[in-house]
Protein backbone atom coordinates (compact mmCIF):
# COMPACT_ATOMS: atom_id res chain seq x y z
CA UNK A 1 84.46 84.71 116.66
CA UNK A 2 84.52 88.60 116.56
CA UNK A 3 86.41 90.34 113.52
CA UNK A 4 89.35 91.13 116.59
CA UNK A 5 89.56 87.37 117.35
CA UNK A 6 90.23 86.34 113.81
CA UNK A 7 92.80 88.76 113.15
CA UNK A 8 94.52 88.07 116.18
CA UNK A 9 94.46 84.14 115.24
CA UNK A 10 95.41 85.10 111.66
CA UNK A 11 98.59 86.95 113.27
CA UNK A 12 99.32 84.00 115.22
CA UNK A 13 99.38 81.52 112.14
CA UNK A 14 101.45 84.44 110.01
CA UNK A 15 103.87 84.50 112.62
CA UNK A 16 103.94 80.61 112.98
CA UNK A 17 104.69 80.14 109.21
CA UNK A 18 107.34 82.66 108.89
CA UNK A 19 109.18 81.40 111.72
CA UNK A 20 109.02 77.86 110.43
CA UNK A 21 110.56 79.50 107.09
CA UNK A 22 113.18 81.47 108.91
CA UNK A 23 111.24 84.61 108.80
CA UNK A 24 110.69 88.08 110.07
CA UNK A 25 106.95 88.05 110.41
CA UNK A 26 106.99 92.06 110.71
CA UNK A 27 107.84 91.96 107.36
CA UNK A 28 104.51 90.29 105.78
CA UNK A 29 101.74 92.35 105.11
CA UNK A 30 98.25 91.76 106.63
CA UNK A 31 95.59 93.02 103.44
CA UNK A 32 92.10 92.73 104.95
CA UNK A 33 90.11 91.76 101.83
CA UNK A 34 86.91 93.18 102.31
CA UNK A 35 84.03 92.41 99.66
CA UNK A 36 80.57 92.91 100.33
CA UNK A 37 81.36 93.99 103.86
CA UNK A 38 80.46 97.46 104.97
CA UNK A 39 82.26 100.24 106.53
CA UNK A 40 81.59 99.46 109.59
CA UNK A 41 83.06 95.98 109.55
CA UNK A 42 86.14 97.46 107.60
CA UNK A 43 86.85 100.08 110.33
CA UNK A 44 86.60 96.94 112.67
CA UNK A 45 89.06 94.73 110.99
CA UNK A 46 91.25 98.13 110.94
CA UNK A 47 91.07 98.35 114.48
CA UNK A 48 92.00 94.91 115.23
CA UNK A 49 95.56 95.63 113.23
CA UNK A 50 95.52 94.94 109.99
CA UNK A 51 98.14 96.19 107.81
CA UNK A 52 95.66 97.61 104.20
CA UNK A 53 92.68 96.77 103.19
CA UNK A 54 91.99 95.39 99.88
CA UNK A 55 88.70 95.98 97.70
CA UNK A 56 87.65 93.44 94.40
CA UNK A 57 85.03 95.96 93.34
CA UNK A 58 85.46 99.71 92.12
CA UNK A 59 81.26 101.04 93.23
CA UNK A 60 81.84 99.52 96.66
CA UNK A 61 85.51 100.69 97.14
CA UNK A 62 84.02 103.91 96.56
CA UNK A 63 81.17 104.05 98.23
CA UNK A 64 83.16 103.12 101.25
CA UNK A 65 86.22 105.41 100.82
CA UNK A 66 83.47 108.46 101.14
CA UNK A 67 82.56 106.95 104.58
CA UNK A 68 85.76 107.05 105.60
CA UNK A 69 86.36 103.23 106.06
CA UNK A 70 89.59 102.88 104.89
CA UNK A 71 91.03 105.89 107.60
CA UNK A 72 94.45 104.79 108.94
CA UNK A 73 95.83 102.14 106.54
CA UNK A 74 97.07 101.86 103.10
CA UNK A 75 93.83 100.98 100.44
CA UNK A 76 94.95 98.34 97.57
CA UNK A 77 92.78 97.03 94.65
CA UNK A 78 92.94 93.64 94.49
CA UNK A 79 90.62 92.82 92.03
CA UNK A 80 90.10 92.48 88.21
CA UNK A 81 90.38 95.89 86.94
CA UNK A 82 88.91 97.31 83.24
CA UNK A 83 90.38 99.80 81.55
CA UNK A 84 86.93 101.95 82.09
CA UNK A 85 87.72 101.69 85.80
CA UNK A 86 91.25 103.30 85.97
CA UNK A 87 90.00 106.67 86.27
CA UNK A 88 88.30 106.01 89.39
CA UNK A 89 91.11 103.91 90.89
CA UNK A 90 94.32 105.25 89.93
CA UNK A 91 95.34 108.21 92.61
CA UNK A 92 93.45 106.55 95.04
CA UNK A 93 94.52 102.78 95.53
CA UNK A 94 98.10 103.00 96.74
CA UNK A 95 98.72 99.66 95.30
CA UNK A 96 97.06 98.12 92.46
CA UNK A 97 97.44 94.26 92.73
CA UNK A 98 96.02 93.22 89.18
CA UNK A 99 97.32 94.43 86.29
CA UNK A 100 97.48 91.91 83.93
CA UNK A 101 97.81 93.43 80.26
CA UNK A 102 100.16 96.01 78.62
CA UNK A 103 96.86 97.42 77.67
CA UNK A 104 96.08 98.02 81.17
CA UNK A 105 99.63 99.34 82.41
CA UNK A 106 99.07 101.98 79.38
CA UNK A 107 95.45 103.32 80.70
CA UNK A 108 96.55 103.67 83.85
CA UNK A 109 99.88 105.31 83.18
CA UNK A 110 97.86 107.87 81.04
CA UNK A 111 95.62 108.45 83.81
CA UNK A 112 98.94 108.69 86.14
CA UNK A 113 99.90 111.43 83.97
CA UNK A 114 96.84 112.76 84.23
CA UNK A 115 96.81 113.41 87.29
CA UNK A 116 100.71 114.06 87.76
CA UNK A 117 101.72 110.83 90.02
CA UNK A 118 102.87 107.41 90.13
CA UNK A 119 100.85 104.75 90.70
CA UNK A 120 102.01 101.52 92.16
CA UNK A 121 101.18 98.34 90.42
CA UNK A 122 102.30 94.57 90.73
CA UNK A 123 101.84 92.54 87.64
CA UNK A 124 98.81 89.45 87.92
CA UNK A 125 100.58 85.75 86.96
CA UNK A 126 98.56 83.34 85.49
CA UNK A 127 100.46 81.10 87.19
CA UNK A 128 98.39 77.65 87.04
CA UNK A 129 97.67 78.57 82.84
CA UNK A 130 93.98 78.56 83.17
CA UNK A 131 92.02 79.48 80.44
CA UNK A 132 89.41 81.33 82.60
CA UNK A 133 92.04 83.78 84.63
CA UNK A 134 93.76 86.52 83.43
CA UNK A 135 97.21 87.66 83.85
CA UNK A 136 100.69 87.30 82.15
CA UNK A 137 101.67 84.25 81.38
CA UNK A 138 104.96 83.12 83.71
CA UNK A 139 107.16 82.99 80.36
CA UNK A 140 105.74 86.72 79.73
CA UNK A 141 106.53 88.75 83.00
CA UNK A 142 110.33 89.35 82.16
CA UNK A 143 108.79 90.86 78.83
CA UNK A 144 105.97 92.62 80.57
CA UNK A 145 108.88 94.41 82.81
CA UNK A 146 110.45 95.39 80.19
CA UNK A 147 107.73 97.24 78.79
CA UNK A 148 107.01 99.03 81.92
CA UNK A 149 110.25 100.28 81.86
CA UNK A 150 108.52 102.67 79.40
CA UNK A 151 105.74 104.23 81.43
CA UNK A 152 107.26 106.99 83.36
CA UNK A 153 103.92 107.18 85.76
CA UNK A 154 103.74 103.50 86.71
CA UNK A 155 105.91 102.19 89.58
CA UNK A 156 106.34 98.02 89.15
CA UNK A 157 106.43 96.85 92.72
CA UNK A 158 106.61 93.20 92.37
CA UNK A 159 104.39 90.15 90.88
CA UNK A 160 100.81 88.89 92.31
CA UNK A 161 98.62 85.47 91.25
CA UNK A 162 95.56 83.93 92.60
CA UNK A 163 96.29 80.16 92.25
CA UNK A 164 94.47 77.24 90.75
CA UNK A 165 91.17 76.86 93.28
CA UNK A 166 91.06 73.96 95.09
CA UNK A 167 94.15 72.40 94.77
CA UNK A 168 96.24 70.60 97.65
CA UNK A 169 98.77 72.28 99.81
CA UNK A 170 101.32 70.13 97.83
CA UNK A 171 100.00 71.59 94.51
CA UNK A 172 99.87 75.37 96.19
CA UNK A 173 103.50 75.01 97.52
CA UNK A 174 104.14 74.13 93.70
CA UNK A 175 102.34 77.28 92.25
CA UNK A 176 103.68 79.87 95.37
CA UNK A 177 107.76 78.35 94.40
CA UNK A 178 107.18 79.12 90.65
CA UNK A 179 106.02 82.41 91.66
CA UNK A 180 108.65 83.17 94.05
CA UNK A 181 111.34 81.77 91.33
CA UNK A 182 109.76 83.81 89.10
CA UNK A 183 110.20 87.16 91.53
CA UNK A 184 113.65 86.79 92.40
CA UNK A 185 114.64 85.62 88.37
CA UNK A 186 112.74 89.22 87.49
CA UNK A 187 114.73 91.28 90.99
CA UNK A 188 117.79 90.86 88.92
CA UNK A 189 116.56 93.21 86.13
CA UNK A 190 117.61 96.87 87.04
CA UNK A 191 114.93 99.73 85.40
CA UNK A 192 114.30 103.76 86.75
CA UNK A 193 110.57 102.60 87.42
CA UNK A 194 110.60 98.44 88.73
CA UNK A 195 111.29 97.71 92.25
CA UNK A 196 110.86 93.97 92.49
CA UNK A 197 109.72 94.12 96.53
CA UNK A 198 106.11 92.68 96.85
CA UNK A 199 105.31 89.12 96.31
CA UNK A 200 101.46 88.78 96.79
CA UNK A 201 99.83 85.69 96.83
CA UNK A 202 97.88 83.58 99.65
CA UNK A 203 94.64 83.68 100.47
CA UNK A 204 92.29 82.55 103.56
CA UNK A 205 93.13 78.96 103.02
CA UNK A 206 96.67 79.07 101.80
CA UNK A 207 98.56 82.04 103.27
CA UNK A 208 100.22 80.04 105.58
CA UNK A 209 101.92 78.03 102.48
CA UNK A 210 101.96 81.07 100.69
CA UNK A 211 104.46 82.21 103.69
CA UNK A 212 106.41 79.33 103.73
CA UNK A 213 107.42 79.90 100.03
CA UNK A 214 108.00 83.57 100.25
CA UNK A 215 104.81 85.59 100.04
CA UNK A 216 105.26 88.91 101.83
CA UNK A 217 101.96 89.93 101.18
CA UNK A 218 98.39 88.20 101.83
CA UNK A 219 94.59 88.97 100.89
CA UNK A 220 92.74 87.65 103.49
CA UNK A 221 88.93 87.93 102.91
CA UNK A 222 86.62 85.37 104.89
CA UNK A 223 89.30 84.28 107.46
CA UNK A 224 88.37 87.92 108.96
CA UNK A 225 84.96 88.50 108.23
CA UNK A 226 83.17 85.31 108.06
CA UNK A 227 81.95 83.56 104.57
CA UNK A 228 80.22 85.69 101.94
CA UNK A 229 76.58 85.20 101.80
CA UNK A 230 77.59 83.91 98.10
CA UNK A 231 80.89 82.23 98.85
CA UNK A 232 81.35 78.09 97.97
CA UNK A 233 85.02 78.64 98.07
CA UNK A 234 87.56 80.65 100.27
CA UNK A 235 88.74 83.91 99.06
């Protein structure tokens, strides 16, 4: 199937799952993840009507962004970013999915003042506790608000996690309603700089439960483009 067809039948199963939850669908976000596709293919999945496009990897999200490929839609990071990095991503990601230390929000809210803006950030929930992933801990985030309450250049926008791999749709369901439990328990708490409005979590093979239990945004990598040349598991 072409890059087109995939987003449209992507669309179709968003729309399906919100529905089925009582949903708007116009109000879930579409993030193409991209990876290790060129600009080419980006511009295609752009075309076909996707809502941002999301990049893992600072070198290629740059190497892209000076061919243009990201022309017409929002561009998010979505993937594990070191504090070395913020320079080159801060000013130019609209939304930054994975911040997952105070150490981090710090860098880039000196490089946010830096460069006199805000930058946009959800906080990364280590929501299944694994040992390998980083992110807060779920008993953490209300603390980890609080502390961005202190960085006048960062914007919190809401919470992100990439689930256990693997797991059942039972066990996903579990992971997506602690995370949206988690979002609306943290919505309550009123700061100058945290708007608790993006929930991101779901993935090619579980945005549709990710829906169900309140994600209103998705990173959907290989459901558009096809598997990675490397890929044993869906991103």
């Amino acid at each position: 199937m072409t890059i087109a067809e995939n987003v449209a039948r992507i669309r179709a199963e968003m729309a399906q799952a919100a529905r089925a939850a009582g949903r708007d669908p116009g109000e879930i976000t579409l993030v193409a993840a991209s990876k290790m596709n060129d600009a080419a293919r980006v511009r295609e999945a752009i075309e076909a009507g996707v809502d941002a496009c999301g990049e893992n990897r600072v070198q290629e999200m740059l190497e892209k962004q000076a061919q243009g490929a990201y022309e017409g839609v929002p561009l998010h990071f979505i993937g594990h970013l070191q504090k070395n990095k913020v320079k080159q991503v801060v000013g130019l990601a609209t939304l930054i999915h994975s911040v997952d230390s105070l150490a981090l929000l710090a860098a880039i809210d000196r490089e946010a003042e830096k460069r006199g803006l805000r930058q946009e950030v959800l906080l990364e929930v280590n929501v299944g506790g694994e040992a390998t992933k980083s992110g807060f801990a779920p008993g953490e985030v209300a603390e980890a608000i609080s502390s961005a309450a202190n960085f006048s250049h960062i914007c919190v926008r809401g919470l992100m996690c990439i689930p256990p791999a693997g797991r059942s749709s039972e066990e996903n369901r579990l992971n997506f309603t602690k995370m949206k439990q988690l979002f609306i328990d943290n919505s309550e708490k009123k700061y100058d700089n945290v708007y608790m409005d993006f929930l991101s979590m779901g993935m090619s093979g579980d945005f549709s439960d990710a829906i169900a239990c309140g994600a209103n945004i998705i990173r959907v990598g290989s459901a558009i483009f096809g598997p990675r040349p490397y890929q044993t598991t869906e991103t």
